[in-house]
PDB file of N, CA and C in Angstrom:
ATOM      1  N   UNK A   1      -4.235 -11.970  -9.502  1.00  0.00           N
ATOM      2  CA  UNK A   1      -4.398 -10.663 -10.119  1.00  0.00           C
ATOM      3  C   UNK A   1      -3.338  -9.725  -9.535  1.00  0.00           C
ATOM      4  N   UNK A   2      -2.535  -8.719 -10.294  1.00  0.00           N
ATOM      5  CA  UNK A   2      -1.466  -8.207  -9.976  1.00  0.00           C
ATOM      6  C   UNK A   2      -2.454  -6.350  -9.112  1.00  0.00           C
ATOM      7  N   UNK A   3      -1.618  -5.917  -8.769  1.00  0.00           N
ATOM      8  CA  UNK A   3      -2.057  -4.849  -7.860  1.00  0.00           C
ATOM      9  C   UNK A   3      -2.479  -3.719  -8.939  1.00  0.00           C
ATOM     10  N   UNK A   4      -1.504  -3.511 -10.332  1.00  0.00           N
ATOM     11  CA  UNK A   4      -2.348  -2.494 -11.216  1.00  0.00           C
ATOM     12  C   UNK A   4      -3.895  -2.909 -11.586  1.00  0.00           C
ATOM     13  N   UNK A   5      -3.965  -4.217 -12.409  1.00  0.00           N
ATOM     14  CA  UNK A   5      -4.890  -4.702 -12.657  1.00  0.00           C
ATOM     15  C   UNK A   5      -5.941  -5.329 -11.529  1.00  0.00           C
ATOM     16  N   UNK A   6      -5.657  -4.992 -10.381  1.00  0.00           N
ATOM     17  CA  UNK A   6      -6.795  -5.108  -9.804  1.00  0.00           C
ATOM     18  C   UNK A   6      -7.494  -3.516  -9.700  1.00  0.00           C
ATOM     19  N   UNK A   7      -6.397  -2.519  -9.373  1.00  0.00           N
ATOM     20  CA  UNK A   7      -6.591  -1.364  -9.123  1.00  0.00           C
ATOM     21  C   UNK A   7      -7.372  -1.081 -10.692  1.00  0.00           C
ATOM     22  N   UNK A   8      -7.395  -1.370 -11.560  1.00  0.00           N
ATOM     23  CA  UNK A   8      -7.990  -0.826 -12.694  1.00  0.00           C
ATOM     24  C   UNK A   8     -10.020  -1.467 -12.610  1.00  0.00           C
ATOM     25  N   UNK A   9      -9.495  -2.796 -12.547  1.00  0.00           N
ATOM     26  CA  UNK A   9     -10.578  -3.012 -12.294  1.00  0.00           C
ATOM     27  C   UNK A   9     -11.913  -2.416 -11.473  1.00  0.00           C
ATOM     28  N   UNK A  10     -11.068  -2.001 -10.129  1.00  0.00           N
ATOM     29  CA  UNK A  10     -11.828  -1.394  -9.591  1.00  0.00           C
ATOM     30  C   UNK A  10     -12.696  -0.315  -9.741  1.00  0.00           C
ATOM     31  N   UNK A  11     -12.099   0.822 -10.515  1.00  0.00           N
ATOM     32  CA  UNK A  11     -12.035   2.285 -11.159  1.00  0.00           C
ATOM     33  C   UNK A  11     -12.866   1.903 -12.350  1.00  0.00           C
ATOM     34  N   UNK A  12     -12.892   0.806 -13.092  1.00  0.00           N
ATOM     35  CA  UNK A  12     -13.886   0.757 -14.316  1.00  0.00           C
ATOM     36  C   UNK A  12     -15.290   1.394 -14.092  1.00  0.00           C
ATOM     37  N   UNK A  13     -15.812   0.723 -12.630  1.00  0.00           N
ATOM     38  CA  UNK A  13     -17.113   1.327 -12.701  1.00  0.00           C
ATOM     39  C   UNK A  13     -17.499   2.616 -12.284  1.00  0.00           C
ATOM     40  N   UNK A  14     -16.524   3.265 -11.985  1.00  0.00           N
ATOM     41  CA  UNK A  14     -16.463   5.007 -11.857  1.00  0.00           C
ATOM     42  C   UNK A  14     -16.432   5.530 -12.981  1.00  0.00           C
ATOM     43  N   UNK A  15     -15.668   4.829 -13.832  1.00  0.00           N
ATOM     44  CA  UNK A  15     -15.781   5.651 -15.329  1.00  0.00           C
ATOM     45  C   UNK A  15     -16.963   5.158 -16.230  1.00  0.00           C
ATOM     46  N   UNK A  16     -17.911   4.091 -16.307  1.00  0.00           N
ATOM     47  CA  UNK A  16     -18.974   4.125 -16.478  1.00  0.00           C
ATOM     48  C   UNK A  16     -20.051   4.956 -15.743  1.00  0.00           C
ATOM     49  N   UNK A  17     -20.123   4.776 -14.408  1.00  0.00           N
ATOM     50  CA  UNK A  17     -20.906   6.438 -13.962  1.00  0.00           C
ATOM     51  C   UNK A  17     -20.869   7.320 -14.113  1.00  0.00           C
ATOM     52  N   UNK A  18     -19.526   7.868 -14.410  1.00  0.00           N
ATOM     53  CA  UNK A  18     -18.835   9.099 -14.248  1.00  0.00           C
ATOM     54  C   UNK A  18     -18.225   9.273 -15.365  1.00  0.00           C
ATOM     55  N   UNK A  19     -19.161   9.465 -16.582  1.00  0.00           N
ATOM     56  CA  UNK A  19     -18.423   9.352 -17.926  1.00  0.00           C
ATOM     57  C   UNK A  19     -17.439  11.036 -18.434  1.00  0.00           C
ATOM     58  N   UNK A  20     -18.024  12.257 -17.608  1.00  0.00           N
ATOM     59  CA  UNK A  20     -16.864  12.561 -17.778  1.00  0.00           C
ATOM     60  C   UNK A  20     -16.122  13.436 -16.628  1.00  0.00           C
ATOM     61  N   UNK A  21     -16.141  12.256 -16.050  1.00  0.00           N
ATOM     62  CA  UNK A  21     -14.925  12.644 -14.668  1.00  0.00           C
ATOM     63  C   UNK A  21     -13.436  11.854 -15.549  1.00  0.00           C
ATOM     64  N   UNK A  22     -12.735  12.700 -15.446  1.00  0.00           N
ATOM     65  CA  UNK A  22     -11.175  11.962 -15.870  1.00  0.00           C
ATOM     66  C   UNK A  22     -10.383  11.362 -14.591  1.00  0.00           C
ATOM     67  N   UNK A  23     -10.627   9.841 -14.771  1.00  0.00           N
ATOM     68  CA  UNK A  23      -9.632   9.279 -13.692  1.00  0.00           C
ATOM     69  C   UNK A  23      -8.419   8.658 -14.279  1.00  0.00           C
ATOM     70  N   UNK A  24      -6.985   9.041 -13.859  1.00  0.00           N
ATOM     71  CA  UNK A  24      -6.108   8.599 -14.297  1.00  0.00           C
ATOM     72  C   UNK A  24      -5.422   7.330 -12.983  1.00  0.00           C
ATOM     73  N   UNK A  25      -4.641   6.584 -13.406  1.00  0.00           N
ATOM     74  CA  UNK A  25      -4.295   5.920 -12.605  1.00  0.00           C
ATOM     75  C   UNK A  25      -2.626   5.735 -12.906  1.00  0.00           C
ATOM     76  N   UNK A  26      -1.802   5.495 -11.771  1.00  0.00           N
ATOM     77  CA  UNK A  26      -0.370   5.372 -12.405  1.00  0.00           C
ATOM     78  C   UNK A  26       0.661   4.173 -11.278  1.00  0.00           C
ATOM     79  N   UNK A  27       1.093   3.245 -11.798  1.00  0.00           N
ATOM     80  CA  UNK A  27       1.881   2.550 -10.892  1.00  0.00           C
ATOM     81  C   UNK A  27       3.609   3.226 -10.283  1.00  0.00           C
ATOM     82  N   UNK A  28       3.570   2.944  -9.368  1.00  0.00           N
ATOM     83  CA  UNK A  28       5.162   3.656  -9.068  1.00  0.00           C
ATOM     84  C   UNK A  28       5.816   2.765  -7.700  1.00  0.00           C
ATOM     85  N   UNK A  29       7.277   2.784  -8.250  1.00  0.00           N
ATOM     86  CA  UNK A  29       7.826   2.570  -7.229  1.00  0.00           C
ATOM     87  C   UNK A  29       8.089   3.617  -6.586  1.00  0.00           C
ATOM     88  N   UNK A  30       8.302   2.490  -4.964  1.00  0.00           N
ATOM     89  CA  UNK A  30       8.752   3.695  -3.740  1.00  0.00           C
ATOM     90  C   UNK A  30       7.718   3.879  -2.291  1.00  0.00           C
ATOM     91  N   UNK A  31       7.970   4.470  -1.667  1.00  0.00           N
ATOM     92  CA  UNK A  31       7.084   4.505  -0.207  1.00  0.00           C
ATOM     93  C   UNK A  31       6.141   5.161  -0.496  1.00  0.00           C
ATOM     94  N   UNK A  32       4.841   4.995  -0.096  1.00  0.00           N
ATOM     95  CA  UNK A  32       2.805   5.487  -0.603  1.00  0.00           C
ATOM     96  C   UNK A  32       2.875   6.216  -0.463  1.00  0.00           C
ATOM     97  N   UNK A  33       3.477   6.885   0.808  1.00  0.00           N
ATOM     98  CA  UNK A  33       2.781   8.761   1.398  1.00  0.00           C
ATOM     99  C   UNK A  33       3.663   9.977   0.043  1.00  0.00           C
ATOM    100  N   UNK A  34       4.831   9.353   0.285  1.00  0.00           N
ATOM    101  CA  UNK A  34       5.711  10.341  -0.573  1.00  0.00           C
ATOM    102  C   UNK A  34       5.421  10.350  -2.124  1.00  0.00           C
ATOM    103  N   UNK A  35       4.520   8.907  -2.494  1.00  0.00           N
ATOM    104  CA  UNK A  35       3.965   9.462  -4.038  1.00  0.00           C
ATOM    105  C   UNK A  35       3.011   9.704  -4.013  1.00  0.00           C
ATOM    106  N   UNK A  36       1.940   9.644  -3.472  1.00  0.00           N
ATOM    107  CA  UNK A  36       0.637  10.097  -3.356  1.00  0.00           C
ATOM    108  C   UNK A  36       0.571  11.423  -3.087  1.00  0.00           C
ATOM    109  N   UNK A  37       1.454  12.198  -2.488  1.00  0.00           N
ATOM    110  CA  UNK A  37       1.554  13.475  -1.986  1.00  0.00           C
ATOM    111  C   UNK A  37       2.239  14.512  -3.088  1.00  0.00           C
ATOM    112  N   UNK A  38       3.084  13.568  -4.142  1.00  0.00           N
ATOM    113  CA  UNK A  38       3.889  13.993  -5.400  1.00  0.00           C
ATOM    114  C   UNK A  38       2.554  13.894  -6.355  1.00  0.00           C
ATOM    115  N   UNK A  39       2.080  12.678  -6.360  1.00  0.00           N
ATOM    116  CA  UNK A  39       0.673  12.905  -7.451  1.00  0.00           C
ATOM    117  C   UNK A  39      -0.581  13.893  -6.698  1.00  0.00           C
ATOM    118  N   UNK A  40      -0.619  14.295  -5.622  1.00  0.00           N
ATOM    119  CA  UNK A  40      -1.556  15.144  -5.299  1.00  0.00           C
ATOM    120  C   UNK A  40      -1.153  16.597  -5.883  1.00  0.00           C
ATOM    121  N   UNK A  41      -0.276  16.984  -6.140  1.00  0.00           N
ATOM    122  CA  UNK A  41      -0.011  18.346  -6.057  1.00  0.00           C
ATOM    123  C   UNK A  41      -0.560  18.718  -7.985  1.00  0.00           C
ATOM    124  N   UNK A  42      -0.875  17.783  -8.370  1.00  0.00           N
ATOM    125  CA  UNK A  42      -1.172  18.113 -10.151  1.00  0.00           C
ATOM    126  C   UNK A  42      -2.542  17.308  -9.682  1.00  0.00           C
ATOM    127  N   UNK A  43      -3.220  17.083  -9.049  1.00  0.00           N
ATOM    128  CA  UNK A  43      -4.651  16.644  -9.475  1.00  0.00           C
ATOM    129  C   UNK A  43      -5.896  17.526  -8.328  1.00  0.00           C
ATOM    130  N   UNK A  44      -6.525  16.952  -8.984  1.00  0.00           N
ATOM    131  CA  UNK A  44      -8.389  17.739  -8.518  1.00  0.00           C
ATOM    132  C   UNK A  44      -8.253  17.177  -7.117  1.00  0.00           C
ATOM    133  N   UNK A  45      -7.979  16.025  -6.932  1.00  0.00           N
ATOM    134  CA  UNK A  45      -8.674  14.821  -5.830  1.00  0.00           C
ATOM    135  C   UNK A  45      -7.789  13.635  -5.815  1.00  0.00           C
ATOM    136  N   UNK A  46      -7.735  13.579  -4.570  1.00  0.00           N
ATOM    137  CA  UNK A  46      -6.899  11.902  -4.703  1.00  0.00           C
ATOM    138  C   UNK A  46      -8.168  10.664  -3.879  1.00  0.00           C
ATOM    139  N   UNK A  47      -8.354   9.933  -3.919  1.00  0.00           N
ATOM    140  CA  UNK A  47      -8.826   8.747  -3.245  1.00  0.00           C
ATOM    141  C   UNK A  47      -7.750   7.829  -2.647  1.00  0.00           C
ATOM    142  N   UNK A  48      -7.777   7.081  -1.538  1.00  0.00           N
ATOM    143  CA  UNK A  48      -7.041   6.600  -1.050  1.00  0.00           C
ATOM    144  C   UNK A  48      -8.227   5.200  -0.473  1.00  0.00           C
ATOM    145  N   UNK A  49      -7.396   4.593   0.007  1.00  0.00           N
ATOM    146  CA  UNK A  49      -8.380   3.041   0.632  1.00  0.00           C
ATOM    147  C   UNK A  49      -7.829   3.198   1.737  1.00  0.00           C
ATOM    148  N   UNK A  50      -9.024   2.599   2.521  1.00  0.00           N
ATOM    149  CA  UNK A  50      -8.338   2.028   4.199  1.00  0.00           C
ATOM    150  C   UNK A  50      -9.519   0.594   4.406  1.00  0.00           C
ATOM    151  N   UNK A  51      -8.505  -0.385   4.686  1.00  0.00           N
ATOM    152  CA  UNK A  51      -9.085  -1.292   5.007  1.00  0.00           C
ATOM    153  C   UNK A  51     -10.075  -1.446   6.409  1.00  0.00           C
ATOM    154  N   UNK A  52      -9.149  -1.145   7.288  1.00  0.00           N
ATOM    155  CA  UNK A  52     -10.006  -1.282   8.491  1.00  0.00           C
ATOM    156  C   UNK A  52      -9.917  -2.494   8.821  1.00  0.00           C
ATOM    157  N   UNK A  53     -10.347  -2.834  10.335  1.00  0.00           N
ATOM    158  CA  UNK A  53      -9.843  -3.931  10.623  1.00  0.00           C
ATOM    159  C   UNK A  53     -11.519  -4.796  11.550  1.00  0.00           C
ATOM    160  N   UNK A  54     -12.622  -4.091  11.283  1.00  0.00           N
ATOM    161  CA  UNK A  54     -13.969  -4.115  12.567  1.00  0.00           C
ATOM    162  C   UNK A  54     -13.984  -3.668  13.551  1.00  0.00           C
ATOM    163  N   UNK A  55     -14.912  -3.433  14.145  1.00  0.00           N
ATOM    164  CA  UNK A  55     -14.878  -2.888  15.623  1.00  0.00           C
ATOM    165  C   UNK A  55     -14.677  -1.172  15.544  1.00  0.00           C
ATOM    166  N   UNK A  56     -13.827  -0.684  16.617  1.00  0.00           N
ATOM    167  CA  UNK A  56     -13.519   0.227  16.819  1.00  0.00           C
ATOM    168  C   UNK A  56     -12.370   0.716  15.751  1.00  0.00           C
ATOM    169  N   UNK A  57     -11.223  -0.335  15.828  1.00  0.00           N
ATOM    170  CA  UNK A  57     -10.508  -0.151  14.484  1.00  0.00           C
ATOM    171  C   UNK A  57     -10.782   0.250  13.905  1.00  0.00           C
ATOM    172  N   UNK A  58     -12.042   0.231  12.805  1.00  0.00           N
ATOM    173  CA  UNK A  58     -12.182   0.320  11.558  1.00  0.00           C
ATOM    174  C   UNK A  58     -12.871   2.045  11.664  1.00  0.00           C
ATOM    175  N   UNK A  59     -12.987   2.333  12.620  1.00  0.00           N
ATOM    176  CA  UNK A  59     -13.141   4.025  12.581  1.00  0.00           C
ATOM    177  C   UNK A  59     -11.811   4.712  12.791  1.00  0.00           C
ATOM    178  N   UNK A  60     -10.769   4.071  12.858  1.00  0.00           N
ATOM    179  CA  UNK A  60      -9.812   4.451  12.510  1.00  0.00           C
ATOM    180  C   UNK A  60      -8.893   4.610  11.430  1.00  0.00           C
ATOM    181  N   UNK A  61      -7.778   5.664  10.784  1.00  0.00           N
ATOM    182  CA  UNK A  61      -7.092   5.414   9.739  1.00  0.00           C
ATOM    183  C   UNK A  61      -5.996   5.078   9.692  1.00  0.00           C
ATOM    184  N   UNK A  62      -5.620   4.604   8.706  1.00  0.00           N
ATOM    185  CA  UNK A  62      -4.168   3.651   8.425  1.00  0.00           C
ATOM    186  C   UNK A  62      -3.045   5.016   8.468  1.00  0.00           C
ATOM    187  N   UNK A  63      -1.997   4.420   8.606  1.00  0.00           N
ATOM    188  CA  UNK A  63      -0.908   5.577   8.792  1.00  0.00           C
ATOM    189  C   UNK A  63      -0.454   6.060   6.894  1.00  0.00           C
ATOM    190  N   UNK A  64      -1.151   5.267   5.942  1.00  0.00           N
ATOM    191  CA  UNK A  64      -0.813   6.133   4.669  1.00  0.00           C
ATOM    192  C   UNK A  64      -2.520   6.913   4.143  1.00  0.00           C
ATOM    193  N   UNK A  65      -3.697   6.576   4.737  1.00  0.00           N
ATOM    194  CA  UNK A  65      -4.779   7.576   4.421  1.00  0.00           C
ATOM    195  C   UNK A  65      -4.512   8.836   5.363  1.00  0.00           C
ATOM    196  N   UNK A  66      -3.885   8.458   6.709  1.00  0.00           N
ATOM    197  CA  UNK A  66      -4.252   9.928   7.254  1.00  0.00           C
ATOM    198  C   UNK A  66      -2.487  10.713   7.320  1.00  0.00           C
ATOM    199  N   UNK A  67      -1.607  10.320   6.760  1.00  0.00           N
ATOM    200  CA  UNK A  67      -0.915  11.230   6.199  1.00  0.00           C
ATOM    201  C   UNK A  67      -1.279  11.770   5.223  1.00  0.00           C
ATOM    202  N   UNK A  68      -1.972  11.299   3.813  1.00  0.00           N
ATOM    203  CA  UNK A  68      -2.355  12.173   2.790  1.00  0.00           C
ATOM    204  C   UNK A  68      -3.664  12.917   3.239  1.00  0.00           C
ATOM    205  N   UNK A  69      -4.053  12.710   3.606  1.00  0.00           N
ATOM    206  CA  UNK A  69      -5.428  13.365   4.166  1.00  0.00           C
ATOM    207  C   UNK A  69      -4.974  14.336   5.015  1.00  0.00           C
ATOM    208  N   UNK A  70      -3.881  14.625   5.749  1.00  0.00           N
ATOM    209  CA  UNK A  70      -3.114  15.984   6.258  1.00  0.00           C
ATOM    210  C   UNK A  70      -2.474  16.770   5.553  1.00  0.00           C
ATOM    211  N   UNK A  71      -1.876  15.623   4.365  1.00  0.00           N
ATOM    212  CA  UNK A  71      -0.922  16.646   3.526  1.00  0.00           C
ATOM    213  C   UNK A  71      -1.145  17.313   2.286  1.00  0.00           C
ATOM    214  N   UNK A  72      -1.395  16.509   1.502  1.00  0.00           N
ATOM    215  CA  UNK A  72      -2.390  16.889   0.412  1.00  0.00           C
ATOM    216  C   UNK A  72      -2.492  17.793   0.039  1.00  0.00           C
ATOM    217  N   UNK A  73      -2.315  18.969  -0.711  1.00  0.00           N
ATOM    218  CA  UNK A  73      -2.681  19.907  -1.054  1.00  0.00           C
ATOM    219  C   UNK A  73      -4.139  20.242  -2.083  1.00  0.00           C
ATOM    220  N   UNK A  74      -4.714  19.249  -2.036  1.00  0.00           N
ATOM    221  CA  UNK A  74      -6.244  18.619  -2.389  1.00  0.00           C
ATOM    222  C   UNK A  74      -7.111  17.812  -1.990  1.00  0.00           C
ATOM    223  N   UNK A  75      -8.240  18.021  -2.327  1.00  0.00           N
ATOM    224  CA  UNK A  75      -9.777  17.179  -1.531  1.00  0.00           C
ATOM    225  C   UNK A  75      -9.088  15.482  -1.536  1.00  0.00           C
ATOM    226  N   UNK A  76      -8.837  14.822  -0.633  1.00  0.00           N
ATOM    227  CA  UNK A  76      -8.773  13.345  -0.033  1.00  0.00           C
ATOM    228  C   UNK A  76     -10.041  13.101   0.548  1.00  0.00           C
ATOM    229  N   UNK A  77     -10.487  11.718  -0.391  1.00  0.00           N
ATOM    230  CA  UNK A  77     -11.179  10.614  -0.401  1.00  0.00           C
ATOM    231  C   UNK A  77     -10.812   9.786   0.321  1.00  0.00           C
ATOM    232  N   UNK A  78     -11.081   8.932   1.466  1.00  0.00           N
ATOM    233  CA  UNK A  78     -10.326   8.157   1.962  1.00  0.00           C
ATOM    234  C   UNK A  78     -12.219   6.923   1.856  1.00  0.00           C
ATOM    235  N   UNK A  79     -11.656   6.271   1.199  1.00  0.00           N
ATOM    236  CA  UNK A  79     -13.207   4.900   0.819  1.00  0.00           C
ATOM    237  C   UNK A  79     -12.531   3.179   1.656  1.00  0.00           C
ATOM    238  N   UNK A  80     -13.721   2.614   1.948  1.00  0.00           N
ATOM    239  CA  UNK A  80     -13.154   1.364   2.849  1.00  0.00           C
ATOM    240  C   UNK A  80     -13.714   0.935   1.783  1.00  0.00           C
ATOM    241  N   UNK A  81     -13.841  -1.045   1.663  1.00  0.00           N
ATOM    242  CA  UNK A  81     -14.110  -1.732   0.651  1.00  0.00           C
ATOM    243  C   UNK A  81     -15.814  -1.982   0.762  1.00  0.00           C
TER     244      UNK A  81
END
């Protein structure tokens, strides 16, 4: 499964709960922080993932959730799996 189409998959069942929350989704090349921070500045909310690793790790964040989660000029979601 390729990384859009998993990413879509995922988001399906938000838009069945959330019938009218508008989630858009968009593929891009280039480094995460610097487009996520370009798509934050036109939206409500961004969500971001952090895997985590167990343990103590996993109360920690990855170096692309907690740059957008500083920079952002909107509410960041940061969700584990």
């Amino acid at each position: 499964m390729t990384a859009p189409s998993t990413a879509a998959a995922r988001i399906c069942p938000a838009r069945d709960v959330c019938v009218d929350l508008v989630i858009t989704s968009e593929t891009v090349d280039g480094r995460p922080v610097p487009a996520l921070l370009a798509a934050s500045r036109h939206a409500a909310a961004v969500v971001v993932g952090s895997r985590g690793h167990g343990g103590f790790a996993e109360l920690r964040l990855g170096s692309v959730s907690r740059a957008v989660l500083h920079h952002a000029p909107c509410p960041v979601a940061v969700v584990r799996r």
